[in-house]
PDB file of N, CA and C in Angstrom:
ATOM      1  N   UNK A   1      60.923  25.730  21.032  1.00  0.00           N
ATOM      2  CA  UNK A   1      60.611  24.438  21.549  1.00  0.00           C
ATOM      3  C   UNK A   1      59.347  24.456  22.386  1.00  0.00           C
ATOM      4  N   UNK A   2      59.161  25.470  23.167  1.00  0.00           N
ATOM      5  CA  UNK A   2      58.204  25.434  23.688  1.00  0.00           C
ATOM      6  C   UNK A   2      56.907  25.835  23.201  1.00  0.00           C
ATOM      7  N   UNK A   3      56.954  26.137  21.858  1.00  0.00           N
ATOM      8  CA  UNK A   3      55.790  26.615  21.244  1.00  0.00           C
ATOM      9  C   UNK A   3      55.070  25.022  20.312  1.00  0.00           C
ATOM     10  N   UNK A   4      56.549  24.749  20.366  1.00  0.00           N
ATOM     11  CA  UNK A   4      55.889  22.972  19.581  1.00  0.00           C
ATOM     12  C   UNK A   4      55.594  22.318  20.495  1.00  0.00           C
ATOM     13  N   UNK A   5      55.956  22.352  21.855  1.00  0.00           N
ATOM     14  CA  UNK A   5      55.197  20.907  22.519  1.00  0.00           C
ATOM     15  C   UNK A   5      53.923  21.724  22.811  1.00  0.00           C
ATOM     16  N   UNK A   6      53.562  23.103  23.183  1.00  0.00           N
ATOM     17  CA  UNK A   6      52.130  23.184  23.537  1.00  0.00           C
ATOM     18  C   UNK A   6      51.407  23.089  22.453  1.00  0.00           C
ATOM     19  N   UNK A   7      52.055  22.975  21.280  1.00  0.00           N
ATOM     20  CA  UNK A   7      50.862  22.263  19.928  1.00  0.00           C
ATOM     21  C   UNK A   7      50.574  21.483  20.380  1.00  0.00           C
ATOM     22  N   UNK A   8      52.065  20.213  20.235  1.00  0.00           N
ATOM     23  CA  UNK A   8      51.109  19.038  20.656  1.00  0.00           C
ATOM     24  C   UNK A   8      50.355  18.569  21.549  1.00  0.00           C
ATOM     25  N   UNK A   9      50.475  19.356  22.579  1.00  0.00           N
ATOM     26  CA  UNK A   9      49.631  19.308  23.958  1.00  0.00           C
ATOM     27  C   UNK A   9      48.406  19.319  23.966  1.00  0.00           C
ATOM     28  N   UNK A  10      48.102  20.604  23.080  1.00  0.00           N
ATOM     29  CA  UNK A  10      46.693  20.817  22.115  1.00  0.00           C
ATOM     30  C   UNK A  10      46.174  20.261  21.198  1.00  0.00           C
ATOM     31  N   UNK A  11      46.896  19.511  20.344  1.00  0.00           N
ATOM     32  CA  UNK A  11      46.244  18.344  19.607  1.00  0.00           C
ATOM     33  C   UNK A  11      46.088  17.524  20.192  1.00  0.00           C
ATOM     34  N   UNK A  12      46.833  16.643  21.263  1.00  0.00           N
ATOM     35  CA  UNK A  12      46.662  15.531  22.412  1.00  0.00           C
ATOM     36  C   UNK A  12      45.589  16.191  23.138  1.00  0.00           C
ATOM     37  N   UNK A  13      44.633  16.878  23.400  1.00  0.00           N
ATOM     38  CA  UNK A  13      43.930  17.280  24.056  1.00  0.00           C
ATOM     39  C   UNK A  13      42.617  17.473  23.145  1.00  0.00           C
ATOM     40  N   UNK A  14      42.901  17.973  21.963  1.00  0.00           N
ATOM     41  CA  UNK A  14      41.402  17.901  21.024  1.00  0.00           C
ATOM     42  C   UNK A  14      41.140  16.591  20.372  1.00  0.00           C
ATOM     43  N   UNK A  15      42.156  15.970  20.471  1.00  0.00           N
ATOM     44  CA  UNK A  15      41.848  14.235  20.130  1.00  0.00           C
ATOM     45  C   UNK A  15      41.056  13.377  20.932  1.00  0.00           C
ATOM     46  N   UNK A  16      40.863  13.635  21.926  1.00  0.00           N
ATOM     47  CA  UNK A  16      39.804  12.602  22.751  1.00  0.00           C
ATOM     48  C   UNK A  16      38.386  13.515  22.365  1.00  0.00           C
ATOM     49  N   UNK A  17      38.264  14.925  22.744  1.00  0.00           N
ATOM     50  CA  UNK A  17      37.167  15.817  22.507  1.00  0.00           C
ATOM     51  C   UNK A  17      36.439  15.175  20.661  1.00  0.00           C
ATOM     52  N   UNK A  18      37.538  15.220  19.802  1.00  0.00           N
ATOM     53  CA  UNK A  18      37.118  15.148  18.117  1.00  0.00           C
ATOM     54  C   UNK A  18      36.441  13.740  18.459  1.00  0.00           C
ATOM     55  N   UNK A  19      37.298  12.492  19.143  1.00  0.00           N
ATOM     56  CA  UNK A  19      36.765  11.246  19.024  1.00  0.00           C
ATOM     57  C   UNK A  19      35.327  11.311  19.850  1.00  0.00           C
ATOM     58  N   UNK A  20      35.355  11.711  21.304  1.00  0.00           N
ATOM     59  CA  UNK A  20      33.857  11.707  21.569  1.00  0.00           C
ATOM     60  C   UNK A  20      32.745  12.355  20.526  1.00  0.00           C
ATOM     61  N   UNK A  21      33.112  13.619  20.408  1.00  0.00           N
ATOM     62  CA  UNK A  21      32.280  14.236  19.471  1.00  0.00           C
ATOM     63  C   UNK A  21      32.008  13.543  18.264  1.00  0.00           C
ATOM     64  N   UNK A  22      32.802  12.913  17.169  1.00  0.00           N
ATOM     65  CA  UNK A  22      32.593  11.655  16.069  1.00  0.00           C
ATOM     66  C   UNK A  22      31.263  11.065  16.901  1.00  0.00           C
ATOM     67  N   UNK A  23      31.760  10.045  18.526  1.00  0.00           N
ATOM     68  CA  UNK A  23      31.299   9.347  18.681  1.00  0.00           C
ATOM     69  C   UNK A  23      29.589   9.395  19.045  1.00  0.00           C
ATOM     70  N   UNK A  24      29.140  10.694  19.342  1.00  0.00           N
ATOM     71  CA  UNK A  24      28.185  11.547  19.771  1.00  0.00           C
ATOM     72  C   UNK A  24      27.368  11.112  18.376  1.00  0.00           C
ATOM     73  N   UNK A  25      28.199  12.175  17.243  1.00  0.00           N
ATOM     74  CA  UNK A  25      27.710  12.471  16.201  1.00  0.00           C
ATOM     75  C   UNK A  25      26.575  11.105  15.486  1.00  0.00           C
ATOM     76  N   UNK A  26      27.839   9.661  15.253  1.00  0.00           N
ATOM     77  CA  UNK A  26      27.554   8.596  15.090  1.00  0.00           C
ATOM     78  C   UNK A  26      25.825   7.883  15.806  1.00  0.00           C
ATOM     79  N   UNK A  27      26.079   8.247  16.851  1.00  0.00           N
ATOM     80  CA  UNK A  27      25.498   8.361  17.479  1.00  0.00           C
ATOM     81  C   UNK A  27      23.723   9.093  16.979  1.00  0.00           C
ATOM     82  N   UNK A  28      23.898   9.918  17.222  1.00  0.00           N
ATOM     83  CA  UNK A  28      23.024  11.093  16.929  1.00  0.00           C
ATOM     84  C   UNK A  28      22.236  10.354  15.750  1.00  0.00           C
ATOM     85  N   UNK A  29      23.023  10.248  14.908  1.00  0.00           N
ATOM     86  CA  UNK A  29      22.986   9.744  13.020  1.00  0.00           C
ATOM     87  C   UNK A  29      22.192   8.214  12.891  1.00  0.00           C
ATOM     88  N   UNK A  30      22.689   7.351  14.650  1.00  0.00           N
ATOM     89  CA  UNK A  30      22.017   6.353  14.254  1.00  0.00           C
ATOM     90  C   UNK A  30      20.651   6.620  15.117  1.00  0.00           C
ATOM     91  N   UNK A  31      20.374   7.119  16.320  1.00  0.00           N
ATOM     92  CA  UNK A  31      19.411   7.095  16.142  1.00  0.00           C
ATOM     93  C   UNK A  31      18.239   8.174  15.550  1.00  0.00           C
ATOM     94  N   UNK A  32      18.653   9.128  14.714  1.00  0.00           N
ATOM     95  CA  UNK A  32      17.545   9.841  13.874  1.00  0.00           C
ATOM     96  C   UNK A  32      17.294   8.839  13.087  1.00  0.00           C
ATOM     97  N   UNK A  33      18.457   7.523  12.177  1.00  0.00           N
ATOM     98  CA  UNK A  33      17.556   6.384  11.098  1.00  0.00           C
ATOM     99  C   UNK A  33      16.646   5.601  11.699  1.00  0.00           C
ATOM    100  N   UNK A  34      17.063   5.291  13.362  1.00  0.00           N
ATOM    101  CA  UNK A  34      15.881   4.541  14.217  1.00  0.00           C
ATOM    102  C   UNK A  34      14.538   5.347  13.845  1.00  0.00           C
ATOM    103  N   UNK A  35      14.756   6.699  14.512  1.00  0.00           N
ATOM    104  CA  UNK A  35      13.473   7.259  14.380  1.00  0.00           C
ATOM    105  C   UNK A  35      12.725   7.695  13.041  1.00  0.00           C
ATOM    106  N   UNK A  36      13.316   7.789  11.816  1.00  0.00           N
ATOM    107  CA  UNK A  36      12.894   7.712  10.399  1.00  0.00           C
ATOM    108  C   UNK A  36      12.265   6.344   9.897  1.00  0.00           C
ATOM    109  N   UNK A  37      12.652   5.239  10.669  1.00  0.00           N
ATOM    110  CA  UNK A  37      12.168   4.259  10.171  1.00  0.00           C
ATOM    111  C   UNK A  37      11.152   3.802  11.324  1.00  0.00           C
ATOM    112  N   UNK A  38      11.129   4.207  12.408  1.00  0.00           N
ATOM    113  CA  UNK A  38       9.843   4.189  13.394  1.00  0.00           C
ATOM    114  C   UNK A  38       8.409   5.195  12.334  1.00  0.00           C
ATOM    115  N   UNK A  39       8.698   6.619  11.505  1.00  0.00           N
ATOM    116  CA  UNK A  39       8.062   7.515  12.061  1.00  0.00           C
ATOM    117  C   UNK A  39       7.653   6.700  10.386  1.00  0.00           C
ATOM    118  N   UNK A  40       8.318   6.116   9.162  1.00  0.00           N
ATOM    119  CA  UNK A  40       7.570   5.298   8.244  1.00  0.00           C
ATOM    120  C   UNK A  40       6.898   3.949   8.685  1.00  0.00           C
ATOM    121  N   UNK A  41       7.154   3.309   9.275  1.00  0.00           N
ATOM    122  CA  UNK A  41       6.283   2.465   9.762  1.00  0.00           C
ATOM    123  C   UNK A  41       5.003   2.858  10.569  1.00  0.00           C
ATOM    124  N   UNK A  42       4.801   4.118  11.371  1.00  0.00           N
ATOM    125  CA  UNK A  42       3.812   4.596  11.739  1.00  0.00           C
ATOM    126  C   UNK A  42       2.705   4.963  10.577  1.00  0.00           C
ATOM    127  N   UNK A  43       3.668   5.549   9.578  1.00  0.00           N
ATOM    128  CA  UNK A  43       2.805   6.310   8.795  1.00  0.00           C
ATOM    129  C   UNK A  43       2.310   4.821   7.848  1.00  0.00           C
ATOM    130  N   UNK A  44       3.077   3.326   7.441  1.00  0.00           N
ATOM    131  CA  UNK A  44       2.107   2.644   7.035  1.00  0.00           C
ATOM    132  C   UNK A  44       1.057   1.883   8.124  1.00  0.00           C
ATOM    133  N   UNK A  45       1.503   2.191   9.188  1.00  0.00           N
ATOM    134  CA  UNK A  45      -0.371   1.524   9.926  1.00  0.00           C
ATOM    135  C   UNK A  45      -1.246   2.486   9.891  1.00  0.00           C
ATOM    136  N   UNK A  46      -0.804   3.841  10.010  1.00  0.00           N
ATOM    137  CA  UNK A  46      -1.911   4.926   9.445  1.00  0.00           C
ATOM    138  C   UNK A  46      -2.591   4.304   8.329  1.00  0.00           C
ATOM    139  N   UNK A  47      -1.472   4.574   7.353  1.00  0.00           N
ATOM    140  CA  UNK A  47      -2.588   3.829   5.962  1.00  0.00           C
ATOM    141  C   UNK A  47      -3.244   2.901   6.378  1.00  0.00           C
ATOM    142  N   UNK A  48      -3.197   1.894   6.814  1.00  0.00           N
ATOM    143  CA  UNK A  48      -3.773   0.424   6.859  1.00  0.00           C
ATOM    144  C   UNK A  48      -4.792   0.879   7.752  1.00  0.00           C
ATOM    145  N   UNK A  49      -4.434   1.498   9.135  1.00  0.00           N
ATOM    146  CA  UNK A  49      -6.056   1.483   9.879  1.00  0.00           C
ATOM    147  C   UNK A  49      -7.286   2.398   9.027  1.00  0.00           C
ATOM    148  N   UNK A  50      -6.769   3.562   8.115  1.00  0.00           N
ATOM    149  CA  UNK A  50      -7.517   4.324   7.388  1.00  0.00           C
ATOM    150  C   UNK A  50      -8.200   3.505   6.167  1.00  0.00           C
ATOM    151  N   UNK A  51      -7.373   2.837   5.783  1.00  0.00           N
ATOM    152  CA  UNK A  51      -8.090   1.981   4.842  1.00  0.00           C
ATOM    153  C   UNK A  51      -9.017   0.730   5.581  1.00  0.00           C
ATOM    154  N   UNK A  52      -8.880   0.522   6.418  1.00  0.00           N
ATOM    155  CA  UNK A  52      -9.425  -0.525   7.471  1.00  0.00           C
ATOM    156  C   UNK A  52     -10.879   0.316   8.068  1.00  0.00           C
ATOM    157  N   UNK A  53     -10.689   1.626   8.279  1.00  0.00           N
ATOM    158  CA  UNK A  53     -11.819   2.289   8.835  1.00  0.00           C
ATOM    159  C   UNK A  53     -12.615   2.731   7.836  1.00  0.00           C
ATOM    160  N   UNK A  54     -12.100   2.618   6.228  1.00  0.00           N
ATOM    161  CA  UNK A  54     -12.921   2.748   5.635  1.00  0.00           C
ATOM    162  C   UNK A  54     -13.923   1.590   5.058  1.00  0.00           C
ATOM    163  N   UNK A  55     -13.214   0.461   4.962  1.00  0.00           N
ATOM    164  CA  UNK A  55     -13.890  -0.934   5.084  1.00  0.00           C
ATOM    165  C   UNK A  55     -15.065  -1.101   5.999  1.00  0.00           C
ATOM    166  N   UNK A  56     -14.939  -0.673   7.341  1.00  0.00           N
ATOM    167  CA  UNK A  56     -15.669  -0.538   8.077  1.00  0.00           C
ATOM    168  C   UNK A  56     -17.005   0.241   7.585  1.00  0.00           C
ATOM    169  N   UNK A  57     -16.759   1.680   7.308  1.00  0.00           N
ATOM    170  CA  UNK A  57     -17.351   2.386   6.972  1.00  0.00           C
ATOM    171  C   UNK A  57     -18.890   1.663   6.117  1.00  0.00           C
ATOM    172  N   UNK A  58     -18.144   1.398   4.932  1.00  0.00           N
ATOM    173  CA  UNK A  58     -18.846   0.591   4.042  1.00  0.00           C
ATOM    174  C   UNK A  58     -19.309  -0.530   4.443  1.00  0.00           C
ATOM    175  N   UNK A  59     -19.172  -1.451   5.160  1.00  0.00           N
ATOM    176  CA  UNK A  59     -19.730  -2.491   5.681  1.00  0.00           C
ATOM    177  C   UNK A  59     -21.055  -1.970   6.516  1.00  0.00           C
ATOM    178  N   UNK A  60     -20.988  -0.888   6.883  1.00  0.00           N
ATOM    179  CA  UNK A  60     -21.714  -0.284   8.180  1.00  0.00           C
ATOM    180  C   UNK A  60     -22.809   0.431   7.027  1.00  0.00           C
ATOM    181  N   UNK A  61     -22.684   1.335   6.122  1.00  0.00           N
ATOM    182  CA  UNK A  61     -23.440   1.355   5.195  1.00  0.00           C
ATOM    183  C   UNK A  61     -24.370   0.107   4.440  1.00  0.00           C
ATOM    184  N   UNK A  62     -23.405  -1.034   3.920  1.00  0.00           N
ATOM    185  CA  UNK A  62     -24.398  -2.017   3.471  1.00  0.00           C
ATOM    186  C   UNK A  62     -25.043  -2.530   4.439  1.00  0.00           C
ATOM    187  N   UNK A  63     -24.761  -3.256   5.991  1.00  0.00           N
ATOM    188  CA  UNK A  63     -25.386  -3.232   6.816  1.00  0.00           C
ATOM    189  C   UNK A  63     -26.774  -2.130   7.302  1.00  0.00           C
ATOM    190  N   UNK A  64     -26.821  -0.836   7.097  1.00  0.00           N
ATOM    191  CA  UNK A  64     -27.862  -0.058   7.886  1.00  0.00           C
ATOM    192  C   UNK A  64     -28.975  -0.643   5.997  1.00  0.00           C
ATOM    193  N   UNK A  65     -28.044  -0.124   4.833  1.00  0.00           N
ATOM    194  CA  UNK A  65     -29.482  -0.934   3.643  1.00  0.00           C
ATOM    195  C   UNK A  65     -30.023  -1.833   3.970  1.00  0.00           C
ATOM    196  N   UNK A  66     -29.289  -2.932   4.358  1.00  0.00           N
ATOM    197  CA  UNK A  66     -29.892  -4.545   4.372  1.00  0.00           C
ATOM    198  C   UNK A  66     -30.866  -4.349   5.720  1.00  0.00           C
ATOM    199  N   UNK A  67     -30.582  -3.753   6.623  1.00  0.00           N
ATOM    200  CA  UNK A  67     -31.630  -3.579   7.654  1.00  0.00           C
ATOM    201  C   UNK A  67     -32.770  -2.699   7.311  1.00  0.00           C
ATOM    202  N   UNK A  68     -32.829  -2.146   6.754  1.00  0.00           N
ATOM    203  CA  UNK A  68     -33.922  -1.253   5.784  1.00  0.00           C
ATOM    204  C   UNK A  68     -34.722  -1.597   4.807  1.00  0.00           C
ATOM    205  N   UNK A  69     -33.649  -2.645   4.258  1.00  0.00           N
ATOM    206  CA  UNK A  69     -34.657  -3.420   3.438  1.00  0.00           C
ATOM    207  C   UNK A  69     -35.462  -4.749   4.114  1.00  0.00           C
ATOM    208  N   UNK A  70     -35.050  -5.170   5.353  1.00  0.00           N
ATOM    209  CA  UNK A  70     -35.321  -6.046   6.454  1.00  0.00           C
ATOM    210  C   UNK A  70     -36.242  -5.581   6.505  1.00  0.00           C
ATOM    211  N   UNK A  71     -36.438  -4.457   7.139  1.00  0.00           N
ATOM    212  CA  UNK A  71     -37.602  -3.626   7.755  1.00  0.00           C
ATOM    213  C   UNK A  71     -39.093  -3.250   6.959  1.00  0.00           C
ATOM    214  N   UNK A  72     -38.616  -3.238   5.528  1.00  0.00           N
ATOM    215  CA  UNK A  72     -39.913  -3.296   4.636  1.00  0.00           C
ATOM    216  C   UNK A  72     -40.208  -4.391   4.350  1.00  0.00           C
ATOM    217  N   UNK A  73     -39.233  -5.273   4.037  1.00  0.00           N
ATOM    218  CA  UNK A  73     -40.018  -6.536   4.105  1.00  0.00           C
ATOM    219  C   UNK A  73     -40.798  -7.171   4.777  1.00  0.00           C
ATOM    220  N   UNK A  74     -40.213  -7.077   6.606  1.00  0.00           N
ATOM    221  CA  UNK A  74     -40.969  -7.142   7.682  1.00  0.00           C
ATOM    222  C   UNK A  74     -42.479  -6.659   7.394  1.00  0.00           C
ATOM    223  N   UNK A  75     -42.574  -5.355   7.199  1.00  0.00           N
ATOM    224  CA  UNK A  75     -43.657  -4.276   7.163  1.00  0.00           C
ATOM    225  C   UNK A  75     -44.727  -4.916   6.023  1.00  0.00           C
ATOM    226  N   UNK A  76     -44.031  -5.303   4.866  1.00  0.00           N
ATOM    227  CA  UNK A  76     -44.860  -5.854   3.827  1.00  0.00           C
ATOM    228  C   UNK A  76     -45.422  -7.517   4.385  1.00  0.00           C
ATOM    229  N   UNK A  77     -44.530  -8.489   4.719  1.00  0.00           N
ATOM    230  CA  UNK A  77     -45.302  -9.307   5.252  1.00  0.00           C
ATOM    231  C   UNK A  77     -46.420  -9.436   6.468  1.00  0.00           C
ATOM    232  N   UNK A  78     -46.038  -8.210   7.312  1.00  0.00           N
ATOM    233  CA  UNK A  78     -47.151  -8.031   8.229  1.00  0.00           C
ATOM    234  C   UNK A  78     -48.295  -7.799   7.397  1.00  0.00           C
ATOM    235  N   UNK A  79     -48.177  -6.755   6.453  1.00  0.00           N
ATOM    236  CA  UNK A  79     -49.950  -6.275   5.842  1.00  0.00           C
ATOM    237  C   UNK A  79     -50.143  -7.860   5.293  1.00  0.00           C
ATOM    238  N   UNK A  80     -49.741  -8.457   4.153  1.00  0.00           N
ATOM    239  CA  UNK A  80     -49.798  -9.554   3.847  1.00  0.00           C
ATOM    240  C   UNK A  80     -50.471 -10.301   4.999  1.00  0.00           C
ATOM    241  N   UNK A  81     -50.212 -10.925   6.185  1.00  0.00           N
ATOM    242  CA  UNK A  81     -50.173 -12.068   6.886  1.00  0.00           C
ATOM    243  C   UNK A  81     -51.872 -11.435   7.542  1.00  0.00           C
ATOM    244  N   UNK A  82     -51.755 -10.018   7.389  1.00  0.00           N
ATOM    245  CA  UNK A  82     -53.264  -9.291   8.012  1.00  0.00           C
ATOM    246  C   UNK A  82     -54.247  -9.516   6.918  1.00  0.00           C
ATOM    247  N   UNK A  83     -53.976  -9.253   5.615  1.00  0.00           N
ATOM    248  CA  UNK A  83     -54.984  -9.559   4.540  1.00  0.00           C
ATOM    249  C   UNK A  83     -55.312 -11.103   4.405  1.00  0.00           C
ATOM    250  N   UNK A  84     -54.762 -11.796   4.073  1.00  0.00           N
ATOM    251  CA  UNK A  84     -54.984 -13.097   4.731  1.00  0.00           C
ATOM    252  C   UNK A  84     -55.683 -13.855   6.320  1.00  0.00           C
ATOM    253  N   UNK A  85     -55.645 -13.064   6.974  1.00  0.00           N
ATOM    254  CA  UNK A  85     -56.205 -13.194   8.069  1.00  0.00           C
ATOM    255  C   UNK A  85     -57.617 -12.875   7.769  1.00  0.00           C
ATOM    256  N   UNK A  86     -57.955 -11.432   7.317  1.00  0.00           N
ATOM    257  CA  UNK A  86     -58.972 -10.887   7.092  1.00  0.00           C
ATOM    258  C   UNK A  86     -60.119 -11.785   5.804  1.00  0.00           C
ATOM    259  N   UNK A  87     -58.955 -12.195   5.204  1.00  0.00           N
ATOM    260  CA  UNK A  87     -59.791 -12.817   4.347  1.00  0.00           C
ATOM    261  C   UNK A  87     -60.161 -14.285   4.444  1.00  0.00           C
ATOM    262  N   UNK A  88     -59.376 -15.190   6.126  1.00  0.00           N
ATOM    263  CA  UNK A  88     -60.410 -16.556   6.711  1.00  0.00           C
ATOM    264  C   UNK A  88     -61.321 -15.578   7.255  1.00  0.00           C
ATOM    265  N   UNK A  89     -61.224 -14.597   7.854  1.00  0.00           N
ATOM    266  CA  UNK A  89     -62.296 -13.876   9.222  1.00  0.00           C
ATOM    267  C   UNK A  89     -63.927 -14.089   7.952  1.00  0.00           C
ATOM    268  N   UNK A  90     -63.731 -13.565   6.351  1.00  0.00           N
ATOM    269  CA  UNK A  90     -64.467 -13.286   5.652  1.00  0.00           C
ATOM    270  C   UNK A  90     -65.073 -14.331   5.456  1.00  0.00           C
ATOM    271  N   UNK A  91     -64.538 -15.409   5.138  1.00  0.00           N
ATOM    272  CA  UNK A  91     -64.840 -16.998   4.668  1.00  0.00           C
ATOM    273  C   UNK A  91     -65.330 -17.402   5.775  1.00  0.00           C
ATOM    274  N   UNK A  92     -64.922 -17.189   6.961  1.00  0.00           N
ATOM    275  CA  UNK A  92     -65.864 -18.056   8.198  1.00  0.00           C
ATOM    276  C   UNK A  92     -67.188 -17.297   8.192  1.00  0.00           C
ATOM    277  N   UNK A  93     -67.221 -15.757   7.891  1.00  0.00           N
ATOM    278  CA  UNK A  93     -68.648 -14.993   8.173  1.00  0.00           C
ATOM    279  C   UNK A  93     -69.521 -15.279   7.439  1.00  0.00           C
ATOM    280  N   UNK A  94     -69.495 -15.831   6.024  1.00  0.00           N
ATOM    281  CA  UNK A  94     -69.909 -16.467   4.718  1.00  0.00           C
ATOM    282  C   UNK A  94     -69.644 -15.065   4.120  1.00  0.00           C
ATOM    283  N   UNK A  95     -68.465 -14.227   4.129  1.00  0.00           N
ATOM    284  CA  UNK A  95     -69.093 -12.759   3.429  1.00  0.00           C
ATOM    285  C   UNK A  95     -67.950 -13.353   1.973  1.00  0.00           C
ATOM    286  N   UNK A  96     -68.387 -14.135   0.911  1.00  0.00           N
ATOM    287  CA  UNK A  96     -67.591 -14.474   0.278  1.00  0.00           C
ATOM    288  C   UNK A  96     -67.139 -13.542  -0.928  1.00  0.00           C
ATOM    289  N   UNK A  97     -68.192 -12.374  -1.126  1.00  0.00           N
ATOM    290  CA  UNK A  97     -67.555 -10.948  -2.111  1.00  0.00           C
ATOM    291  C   UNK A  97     -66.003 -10.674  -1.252  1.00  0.00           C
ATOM    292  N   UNK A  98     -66.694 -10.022  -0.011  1.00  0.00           N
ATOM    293  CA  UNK A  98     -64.916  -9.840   0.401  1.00  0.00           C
ATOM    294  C   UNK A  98     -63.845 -10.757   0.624  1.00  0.00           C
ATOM    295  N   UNK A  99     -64.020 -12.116   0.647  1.00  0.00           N
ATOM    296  CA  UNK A  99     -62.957 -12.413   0.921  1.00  0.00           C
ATOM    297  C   UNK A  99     -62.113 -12.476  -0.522  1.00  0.00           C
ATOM    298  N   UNK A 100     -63.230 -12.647  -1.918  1.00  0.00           N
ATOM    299  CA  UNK A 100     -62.829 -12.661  -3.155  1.00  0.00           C
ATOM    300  C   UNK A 100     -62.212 -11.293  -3.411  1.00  0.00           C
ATOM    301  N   UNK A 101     -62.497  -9.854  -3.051  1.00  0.00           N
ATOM    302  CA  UNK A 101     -61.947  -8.549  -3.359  1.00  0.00           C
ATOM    303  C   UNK A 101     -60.696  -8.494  -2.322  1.00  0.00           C
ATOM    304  N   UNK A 102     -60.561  -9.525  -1.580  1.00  0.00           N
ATOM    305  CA  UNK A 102     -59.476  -9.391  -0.161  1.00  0.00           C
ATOM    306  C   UNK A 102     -58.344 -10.301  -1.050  1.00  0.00           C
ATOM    307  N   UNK A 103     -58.613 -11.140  -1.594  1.00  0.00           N
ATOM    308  CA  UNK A 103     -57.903 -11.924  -2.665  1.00  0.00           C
ATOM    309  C   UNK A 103     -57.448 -11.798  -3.319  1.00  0.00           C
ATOM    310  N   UNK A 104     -57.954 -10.835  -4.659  1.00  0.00           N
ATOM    311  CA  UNK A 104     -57.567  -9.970  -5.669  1.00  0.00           C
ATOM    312  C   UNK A 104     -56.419  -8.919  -5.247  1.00  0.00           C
ATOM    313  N   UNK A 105     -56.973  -8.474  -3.906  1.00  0.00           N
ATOM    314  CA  UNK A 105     -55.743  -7.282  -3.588  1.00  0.00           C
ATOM    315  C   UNK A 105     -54.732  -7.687  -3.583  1.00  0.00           C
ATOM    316  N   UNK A 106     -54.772  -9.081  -2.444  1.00  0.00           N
ATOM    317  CA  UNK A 106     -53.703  -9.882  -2.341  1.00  0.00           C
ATOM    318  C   UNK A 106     -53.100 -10.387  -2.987  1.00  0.00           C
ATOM    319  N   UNK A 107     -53.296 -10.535  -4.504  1.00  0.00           N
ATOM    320  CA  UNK A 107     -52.783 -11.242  -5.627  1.00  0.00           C
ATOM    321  C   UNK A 107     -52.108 -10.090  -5.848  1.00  0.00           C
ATOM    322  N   UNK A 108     -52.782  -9.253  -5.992  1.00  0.00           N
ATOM    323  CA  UNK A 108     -52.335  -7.979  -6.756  1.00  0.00           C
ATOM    324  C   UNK A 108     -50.929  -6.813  -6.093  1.00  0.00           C
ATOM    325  N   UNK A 109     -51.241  -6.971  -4.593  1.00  0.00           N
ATOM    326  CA  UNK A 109     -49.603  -6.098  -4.299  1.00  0.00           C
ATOM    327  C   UNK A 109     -48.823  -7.706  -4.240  1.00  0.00           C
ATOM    328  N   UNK A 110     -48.925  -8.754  -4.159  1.00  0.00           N
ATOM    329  CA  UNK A 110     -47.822  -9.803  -4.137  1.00  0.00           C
ATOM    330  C   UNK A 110     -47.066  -9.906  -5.736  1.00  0.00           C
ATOM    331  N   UNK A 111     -48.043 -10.136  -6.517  1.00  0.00           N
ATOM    332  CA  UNK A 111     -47.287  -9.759  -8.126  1.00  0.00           C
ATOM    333  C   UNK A 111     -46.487  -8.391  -8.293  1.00  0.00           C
ATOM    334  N   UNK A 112     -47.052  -7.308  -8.107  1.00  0.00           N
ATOM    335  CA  UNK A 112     -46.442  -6.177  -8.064  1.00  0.00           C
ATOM    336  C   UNK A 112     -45.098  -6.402  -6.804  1.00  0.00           C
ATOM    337  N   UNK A 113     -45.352  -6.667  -5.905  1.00  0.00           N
ATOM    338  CA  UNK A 113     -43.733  -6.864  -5.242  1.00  0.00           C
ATOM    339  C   UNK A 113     -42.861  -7.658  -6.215  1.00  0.00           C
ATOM    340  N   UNK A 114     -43.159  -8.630  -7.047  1.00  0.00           N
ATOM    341  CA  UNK A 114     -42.432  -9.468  -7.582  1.00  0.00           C
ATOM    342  C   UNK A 114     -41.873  -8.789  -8.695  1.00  0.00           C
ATOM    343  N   UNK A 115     -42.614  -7.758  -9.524  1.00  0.00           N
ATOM    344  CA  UNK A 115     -41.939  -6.936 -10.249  1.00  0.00           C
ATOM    345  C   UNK A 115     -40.620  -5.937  -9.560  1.00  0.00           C
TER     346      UNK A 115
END
């Protein structure tokens, strides 16, 4: 008799221990899915800012061309706006060969840009 009630004494005693422990476990189980579904949602804004920084990237590329090509254009209308200059300076001096060979040039890199 006394060997059966300290069973049950011992099962009445690992029964609250099994239920916390379940309850631990449960536990445990829900939040590792919290953190599995935190650590995939991290990993899609990774994607998105990587694909976002590469957008960037490329924007920042066509941007530095278009300023480059800004910059020769700039450069080409300056000589332009100087040959033209040079060639009233010619017409007021009466030197009318140069302003006619200042003309020709001028015809000549403006067609060629147009190609």
């Amino acid at each position: 008799m006394v060997a059966r009630s300290m069973i049950k004494e011992e099962k009445k005693s690992s029964k609250p221990k099994m239920k916390g422990l379940k309850t631990r476990v449960q536990r445990i189980k829900a939040d590792m899915g919290k953190i599995r579904e935190d650590q995939r949602c991290i990993k899609e804004e990774q994607r998105d800012i990587g694909q976002k920084f590469g957008d960037v990237r490329r924007q920042c590329h066509e941007l530095r061309l278009e300023t480059e090509m800004i910059v020769k254009q700039s450069a080409f209308n300056r000589i332009r706006l100087n040959i033209m200059f040079n060639i009233l300076r010619a017409r007021q001096d009466g030197d009318f060969d140069k302003a006619a060979a200042l003309s020709g040039f001028l015809t000549s890199i403006s067609d060629g840009r147009k190609l």
